[in-house]
N, C-alpha and C. Protein backbone atom coordinates (compact mmCIF):
# COMPACT_ATOMS: atom_id res chain seq x y z
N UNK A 1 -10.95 1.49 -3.64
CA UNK A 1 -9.70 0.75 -3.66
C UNK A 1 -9.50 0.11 -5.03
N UNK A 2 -8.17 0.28 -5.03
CA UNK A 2 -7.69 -0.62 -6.65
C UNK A 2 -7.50 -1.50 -6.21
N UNK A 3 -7.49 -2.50 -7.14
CA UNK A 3 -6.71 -3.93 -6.88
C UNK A 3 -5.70 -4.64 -8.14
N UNK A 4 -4.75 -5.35 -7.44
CA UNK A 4 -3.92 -5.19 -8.68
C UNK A 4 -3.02 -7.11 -8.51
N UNK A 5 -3.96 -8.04 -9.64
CA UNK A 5 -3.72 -9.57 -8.73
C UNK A 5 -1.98 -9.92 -8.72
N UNK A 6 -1.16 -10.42 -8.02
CA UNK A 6 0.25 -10.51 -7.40
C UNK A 6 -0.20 -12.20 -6.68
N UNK A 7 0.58 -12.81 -7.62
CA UNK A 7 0.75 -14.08 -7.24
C UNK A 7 -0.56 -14.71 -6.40
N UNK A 8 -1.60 -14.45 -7.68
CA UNK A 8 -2.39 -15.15 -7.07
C UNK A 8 -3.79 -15.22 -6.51
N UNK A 9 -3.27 -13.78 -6.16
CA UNK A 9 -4.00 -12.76 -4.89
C UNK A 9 -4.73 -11.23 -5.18
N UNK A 10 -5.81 -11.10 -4.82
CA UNK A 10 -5.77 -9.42 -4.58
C UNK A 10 -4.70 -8.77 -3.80
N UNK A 11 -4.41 -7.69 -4.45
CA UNK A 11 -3.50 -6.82 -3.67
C UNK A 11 -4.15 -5.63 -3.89
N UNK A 12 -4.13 -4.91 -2.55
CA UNK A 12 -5.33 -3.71 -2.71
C UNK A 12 -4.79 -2.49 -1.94
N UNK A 13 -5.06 -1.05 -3.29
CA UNK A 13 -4.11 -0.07 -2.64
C UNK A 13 -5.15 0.80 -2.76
N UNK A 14 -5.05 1.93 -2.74
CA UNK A 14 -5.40 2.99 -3.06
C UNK A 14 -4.02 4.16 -3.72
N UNK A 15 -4.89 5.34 -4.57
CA UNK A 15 -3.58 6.08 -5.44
C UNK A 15 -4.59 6.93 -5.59
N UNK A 16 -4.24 8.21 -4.75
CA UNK A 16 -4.91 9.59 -5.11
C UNK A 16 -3.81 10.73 -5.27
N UNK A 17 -4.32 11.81 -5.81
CA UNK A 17 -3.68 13.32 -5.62
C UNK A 17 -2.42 12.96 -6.80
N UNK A 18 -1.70 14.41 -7.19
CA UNK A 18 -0.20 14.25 -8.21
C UNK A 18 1.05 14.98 -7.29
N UNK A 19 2.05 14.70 -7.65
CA UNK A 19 3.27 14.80 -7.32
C UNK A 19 3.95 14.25 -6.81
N UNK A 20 5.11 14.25 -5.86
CA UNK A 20 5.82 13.31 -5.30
C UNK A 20 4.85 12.11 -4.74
N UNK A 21 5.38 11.04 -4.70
CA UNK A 21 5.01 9.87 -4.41
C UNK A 21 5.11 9.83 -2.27
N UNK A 22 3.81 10.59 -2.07
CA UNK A 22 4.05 9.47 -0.44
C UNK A 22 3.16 7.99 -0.67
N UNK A 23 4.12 7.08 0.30
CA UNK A 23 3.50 5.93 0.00
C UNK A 23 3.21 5.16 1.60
N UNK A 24 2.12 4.96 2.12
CA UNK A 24 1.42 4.56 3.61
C UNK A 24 1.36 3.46 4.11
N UNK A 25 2.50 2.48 5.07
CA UNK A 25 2.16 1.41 5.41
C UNK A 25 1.50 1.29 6.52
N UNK A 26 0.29 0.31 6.70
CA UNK A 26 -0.08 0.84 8.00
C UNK A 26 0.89 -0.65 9.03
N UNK A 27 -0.18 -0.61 9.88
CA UNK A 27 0.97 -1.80 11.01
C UNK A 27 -0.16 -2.45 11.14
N UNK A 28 0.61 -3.77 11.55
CA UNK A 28 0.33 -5.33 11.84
C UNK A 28 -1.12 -5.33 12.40
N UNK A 29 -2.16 -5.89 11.80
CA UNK A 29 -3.31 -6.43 12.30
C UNK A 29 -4.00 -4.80 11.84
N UNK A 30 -3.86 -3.90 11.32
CA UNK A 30 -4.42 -2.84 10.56
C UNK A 30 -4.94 -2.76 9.04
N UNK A 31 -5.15 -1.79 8.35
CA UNK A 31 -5.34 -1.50 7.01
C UNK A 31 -5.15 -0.39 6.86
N UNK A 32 -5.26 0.01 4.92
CA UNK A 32 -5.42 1.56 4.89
C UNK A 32 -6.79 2.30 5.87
N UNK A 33 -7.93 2.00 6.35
CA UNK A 33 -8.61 2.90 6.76
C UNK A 33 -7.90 3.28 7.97
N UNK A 34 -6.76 2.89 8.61
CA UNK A 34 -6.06 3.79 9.44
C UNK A 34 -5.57 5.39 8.91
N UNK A 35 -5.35 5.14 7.58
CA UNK A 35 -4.50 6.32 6.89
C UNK A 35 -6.04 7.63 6.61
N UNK A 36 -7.29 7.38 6.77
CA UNK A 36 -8.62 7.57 6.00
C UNK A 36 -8.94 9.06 6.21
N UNK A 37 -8.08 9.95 7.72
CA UNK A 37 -7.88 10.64 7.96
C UNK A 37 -6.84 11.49 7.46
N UNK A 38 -6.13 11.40 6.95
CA UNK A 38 -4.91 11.59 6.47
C UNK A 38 -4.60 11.98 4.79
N UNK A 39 -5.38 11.14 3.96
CA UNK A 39 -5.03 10.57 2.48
C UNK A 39 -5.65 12.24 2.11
N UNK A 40 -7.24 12.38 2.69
CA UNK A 40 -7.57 14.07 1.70
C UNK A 40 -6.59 15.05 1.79
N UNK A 41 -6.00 15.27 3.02
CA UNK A 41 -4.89 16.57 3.10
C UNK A 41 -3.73 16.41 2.47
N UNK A 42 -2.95 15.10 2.52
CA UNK A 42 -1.76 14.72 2.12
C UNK A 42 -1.81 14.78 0.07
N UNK A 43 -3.17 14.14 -0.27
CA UNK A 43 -3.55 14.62 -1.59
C UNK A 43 -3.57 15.93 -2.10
N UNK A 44 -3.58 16.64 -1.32
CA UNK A 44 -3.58 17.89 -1.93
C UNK A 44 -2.31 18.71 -2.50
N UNK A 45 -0.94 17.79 -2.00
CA UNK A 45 0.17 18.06 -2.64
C UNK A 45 0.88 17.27 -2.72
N UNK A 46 0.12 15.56 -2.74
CA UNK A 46 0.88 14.87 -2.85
C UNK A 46 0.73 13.79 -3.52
N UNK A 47 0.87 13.07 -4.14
CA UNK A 47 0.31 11.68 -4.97
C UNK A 47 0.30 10.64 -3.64
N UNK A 48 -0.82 9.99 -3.33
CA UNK A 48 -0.99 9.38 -1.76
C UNK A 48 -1.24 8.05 -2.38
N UNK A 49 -0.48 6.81 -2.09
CA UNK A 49 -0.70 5.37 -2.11
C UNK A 49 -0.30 5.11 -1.30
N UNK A 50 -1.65 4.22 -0.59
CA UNK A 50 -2.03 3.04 0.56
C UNK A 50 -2.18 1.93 0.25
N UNK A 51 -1.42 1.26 0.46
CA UNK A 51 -1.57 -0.13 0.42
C UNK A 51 -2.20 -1.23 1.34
N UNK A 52 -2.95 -2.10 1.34
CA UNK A 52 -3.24 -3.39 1.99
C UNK A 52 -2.37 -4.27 2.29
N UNK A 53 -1.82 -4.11 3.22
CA UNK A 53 -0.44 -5.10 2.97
C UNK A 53 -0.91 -6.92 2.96
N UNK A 54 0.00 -7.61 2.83
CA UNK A 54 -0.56 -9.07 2.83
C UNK A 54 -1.61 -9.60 4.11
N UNK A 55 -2.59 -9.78 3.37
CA UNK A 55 -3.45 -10.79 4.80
C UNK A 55 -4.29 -9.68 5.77
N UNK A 56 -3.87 -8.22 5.16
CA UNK A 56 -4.98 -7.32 5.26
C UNK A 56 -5.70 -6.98 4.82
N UNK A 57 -6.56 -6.23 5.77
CA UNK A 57 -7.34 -5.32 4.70
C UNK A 57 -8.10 -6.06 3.83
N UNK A 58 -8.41 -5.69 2.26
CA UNK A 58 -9.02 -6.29 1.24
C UNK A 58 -8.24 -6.97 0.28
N UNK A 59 -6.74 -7.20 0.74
CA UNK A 59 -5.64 -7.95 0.42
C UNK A 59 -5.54 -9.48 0.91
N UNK A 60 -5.72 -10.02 -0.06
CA UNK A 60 -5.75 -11.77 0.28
C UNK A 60 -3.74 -11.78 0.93
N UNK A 61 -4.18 -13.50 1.13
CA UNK A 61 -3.06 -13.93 1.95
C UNK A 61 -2.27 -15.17 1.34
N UNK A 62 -0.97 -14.81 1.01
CA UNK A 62 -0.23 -16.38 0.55
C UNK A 62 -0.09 -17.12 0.87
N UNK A 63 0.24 -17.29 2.19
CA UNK A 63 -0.09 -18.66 3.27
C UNK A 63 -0.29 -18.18 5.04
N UNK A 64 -0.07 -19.31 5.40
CA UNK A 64 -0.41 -18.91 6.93
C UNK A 64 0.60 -17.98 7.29
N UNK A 65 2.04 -17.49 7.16
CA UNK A 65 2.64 -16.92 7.42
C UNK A 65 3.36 -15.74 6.32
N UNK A 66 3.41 -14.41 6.22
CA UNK A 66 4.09 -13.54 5.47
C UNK A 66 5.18 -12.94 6.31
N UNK A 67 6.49 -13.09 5.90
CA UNK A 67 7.56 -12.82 5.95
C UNK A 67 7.65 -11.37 5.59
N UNK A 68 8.76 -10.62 6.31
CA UNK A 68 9.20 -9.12 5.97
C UNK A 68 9.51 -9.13 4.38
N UNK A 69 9.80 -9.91 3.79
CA UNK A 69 10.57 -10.00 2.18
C UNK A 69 9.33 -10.18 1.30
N UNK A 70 8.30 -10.49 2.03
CA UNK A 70 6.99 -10.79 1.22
C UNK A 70 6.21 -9.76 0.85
N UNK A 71 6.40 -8.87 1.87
CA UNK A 71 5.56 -7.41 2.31
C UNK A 71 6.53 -6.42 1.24
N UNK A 72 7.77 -6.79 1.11
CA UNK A 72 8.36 -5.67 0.77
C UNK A 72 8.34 -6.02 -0.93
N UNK A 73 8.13 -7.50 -1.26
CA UNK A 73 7.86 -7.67 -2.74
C UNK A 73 6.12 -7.09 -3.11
N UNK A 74 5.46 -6.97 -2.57
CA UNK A 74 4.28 -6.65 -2.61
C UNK A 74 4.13 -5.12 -2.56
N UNK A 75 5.14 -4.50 -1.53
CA UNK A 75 4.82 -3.01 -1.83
C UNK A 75 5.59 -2.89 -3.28
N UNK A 76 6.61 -3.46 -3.65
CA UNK A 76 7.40 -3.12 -4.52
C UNK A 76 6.53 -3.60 -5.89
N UNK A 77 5.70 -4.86 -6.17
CA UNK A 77 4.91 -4.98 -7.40
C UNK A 77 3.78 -3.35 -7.42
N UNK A 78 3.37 -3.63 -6.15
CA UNK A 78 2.34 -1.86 -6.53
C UNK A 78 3.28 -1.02 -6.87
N UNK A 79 4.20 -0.63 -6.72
CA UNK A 79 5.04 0.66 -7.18
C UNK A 79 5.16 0.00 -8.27
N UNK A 80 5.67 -1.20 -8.78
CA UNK A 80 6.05 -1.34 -9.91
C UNK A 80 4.56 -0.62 -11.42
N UNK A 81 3.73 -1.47 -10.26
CA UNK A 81 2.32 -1.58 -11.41
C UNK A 81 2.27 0.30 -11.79
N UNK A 82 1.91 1.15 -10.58
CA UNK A 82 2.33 2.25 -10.45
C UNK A 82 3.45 3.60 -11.32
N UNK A 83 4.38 2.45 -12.07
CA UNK A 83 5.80 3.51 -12.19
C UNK A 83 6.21 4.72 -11.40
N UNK A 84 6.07 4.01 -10.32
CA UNK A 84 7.12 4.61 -8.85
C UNK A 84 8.54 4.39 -8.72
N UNK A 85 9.66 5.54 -8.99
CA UNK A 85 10.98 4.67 -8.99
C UNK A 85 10.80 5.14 -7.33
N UNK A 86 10.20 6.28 -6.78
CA UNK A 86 11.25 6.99 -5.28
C UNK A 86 9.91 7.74 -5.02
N UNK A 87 9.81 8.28 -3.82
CA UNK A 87 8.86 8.39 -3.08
C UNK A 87 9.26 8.91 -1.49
N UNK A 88 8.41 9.06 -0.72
CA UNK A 88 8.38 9.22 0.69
C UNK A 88 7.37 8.06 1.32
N UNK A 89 8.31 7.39 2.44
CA UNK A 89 7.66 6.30 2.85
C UNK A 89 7.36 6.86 4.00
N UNK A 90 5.48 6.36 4.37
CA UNK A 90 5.89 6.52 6.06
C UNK A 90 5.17 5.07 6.51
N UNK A 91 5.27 4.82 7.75
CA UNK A 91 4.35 3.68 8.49
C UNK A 91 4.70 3.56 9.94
N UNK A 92 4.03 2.46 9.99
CA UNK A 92 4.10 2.56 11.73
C UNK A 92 3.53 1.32 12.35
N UNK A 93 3.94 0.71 13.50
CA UNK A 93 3.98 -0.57 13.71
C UNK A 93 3.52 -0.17 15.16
């Protein structure tokens, strides 16, 4: 896992394989090792970033509560760190 600090915090993704950008959210009370199955095949034609979302995973936490706008500034600093303009999103709750 990379880590990449965002206000503060670890923020922790992973970034394998080249080409289009898929990018993996997992759901609430999860991490990337949900995706762990997934990332070798999808690498093979695809540039694969997983993210830790806030308060997961190996991703620290801003306060007791993260908001939808928090999650989505956080995926958006990794793409930024990244130079991701567009991509394929998937996730699942």
């Amino acid at each position: 896992m990379k880590q990449l600090v965002y206000k503060n915090i670890n923020l922790s993704y992973s970034d394998t394989g080249k080409g289009t950008a898929v990018v993996l959210l997992h759901g609430f009370l999860e991490s990337t090792i949900m995706w762990d199955d997934f990332v070798p095949e999808f690498s093979k034609k695809y540039r694969v970033v997983a993210i830790d979302l806030l308060g997961h995973g190996k991703t620290g936490c801003l306060g007791y509560i993260h908001t939808m706008e928090d999650m989505a500034d956080a995926v958006h600093a990794v793409l930024g760190e990244l130079r991701i303009r567009k991509g394929i999103f998937t996730g699942h709750s």
